[in-house]
Protein backbone atom coordinates (compact mmCIF):
# COMPACT_ATOMS: atom_id res chain seq x y z
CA UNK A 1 -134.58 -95.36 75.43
CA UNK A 2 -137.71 -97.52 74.52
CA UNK A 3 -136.94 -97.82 71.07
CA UNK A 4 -133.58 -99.10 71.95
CA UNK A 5 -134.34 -101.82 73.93
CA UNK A 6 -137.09 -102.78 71.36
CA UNK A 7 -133.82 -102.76 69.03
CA UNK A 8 -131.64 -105.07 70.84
CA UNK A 9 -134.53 -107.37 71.76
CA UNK A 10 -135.83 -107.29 67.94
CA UNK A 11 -131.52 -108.22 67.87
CA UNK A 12 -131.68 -111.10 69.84
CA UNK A 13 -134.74 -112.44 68.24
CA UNK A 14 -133.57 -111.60 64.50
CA UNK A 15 -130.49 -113.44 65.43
CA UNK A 16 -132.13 -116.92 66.76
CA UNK A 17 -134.26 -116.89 64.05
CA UNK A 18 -131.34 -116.75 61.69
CA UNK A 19 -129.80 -120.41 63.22
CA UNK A 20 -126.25 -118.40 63.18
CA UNK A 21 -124.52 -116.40 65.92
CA UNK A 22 -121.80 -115.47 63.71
CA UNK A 23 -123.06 -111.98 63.92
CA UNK A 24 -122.06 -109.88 67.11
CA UNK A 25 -124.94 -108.20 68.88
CA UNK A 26 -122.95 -105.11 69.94
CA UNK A 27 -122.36 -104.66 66.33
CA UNK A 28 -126.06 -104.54 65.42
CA UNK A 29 -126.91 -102.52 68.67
CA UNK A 30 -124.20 -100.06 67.82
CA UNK A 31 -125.93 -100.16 64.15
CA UNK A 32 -129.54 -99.78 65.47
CA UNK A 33 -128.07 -96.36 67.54
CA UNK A 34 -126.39 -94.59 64.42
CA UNK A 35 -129.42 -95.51 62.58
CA UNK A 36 -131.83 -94.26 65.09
CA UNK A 37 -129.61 -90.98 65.62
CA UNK A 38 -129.97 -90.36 61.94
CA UNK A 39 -133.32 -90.52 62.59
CA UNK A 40 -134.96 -89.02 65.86
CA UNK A 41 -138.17 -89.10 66.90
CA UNK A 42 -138.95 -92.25 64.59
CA UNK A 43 -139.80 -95.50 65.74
CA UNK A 44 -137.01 -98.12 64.17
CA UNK A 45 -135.86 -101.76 64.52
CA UNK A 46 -133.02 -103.13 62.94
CA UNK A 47 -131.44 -106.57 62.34
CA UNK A 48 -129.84 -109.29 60.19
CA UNK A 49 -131.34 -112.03 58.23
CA UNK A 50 -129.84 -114.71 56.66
CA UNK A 51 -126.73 -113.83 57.91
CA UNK A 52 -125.47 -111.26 55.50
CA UNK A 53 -128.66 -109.03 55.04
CA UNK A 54 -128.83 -105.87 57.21
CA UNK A 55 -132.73 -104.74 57.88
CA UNK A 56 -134.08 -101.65 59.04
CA UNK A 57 -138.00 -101.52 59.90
CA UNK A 58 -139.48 -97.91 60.06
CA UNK A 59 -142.64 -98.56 61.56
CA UNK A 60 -145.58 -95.94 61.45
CA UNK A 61 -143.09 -93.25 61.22
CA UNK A 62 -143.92 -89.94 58.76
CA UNK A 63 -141.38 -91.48 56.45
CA UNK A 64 -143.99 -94.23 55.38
CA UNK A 65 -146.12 -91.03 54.08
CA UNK A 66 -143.32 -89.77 51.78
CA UNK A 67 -142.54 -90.04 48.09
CA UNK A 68 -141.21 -93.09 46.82
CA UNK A 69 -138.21 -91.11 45.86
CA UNK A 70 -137.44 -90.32 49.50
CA UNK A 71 -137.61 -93.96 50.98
CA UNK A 72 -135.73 -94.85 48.65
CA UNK A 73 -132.91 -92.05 49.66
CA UNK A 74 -133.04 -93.04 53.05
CA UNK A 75 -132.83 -96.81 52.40
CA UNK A 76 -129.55 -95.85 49.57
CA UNK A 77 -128.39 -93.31 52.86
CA UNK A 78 -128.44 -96.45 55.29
CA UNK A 79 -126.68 -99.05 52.98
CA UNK A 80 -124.00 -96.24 52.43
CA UNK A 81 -122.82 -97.44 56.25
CA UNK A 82 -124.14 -100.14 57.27
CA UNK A 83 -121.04 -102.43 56.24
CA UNK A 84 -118.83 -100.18 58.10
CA UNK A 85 -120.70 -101.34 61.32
CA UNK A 86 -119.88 -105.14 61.05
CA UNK A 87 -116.74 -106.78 61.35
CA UNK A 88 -118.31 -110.42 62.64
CA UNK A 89 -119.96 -110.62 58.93
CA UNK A 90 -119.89 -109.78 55.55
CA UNK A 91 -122.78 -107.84 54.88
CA UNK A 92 -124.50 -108.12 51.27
CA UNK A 93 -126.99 -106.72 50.90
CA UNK A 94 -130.08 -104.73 52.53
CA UNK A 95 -133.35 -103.64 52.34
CA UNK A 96 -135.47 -100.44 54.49
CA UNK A 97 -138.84 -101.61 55.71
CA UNK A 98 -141.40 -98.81 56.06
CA UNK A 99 -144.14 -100.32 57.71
CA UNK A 100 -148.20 -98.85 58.59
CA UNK A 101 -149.34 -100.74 60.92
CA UNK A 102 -153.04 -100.15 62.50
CA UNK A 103 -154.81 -102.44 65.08
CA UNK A 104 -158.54 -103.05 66.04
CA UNK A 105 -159.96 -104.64 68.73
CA UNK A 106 -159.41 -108.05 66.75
CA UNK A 107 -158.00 -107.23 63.65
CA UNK A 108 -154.36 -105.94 62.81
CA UNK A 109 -153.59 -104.69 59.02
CA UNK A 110 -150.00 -104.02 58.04
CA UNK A 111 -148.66 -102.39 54.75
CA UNK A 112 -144.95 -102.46 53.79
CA UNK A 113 -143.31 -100.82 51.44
CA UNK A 114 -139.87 -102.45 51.39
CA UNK A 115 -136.79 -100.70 49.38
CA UNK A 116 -133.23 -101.84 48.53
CA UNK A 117 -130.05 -100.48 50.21
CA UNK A 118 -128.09 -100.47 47.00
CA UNK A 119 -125.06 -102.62 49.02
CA UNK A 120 -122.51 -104.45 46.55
């Protein structure tokens, strides 16, 4: 239940930074949830940039430990549905985040690996 409010407030802020409301936040909350349930026990954020670009941020999860190969499945596996989830917008494309993040005291380092969706 943590993770999903983490999703719909990542939402909220995803969708002021993007100047636009034209996307409808149950959509991306109901988008987050299938995500996450094709995913338990992984820690996941989703949202829309630029209006038209669905991203999903796997962060330290034991995905960002796998082969490039299966990233990339699971990024190919999430653009396979993601357009079916909005209406409001006209999704175009997409990309999977996986995301190591480790914090000090002071100092925060952050590696991404980012792969494409494959949406047309």
């Amino acid at each position: 239940m943590k993770n999903f409010r983490s999703l719909v407030l990542l939402s909220y802020l995803v969708l002021g930074s993007c100047h636009t409301f034209d996307v409808d936040v149950k959509e991306i909350s109901e988008f987050a949830s299938t995500v996450q349930a094709m995913y338990p026990d992984v820690s996941l954020s989703a949202g829309i940039s630029n209006g038209s670009k669905v991203e999903v941020t796997f962060t330290n999860t034991s995905y960002n430990d796998s082969s490039e190969e299966v990233r990339q499945r699971i990024a190919t596996e999430i653009g396979k549905i993601a357009p079916q989830h909005f209406k409001s917008v006209k999704i175009t494309s997409g990309e999977a985040i996986f995301e190591n993040s480790k914090g000090a005291s002071v100092v925060n380092v952050t590696s991404t690996h980012t792969y494409d969706m494959g949406i047309k």
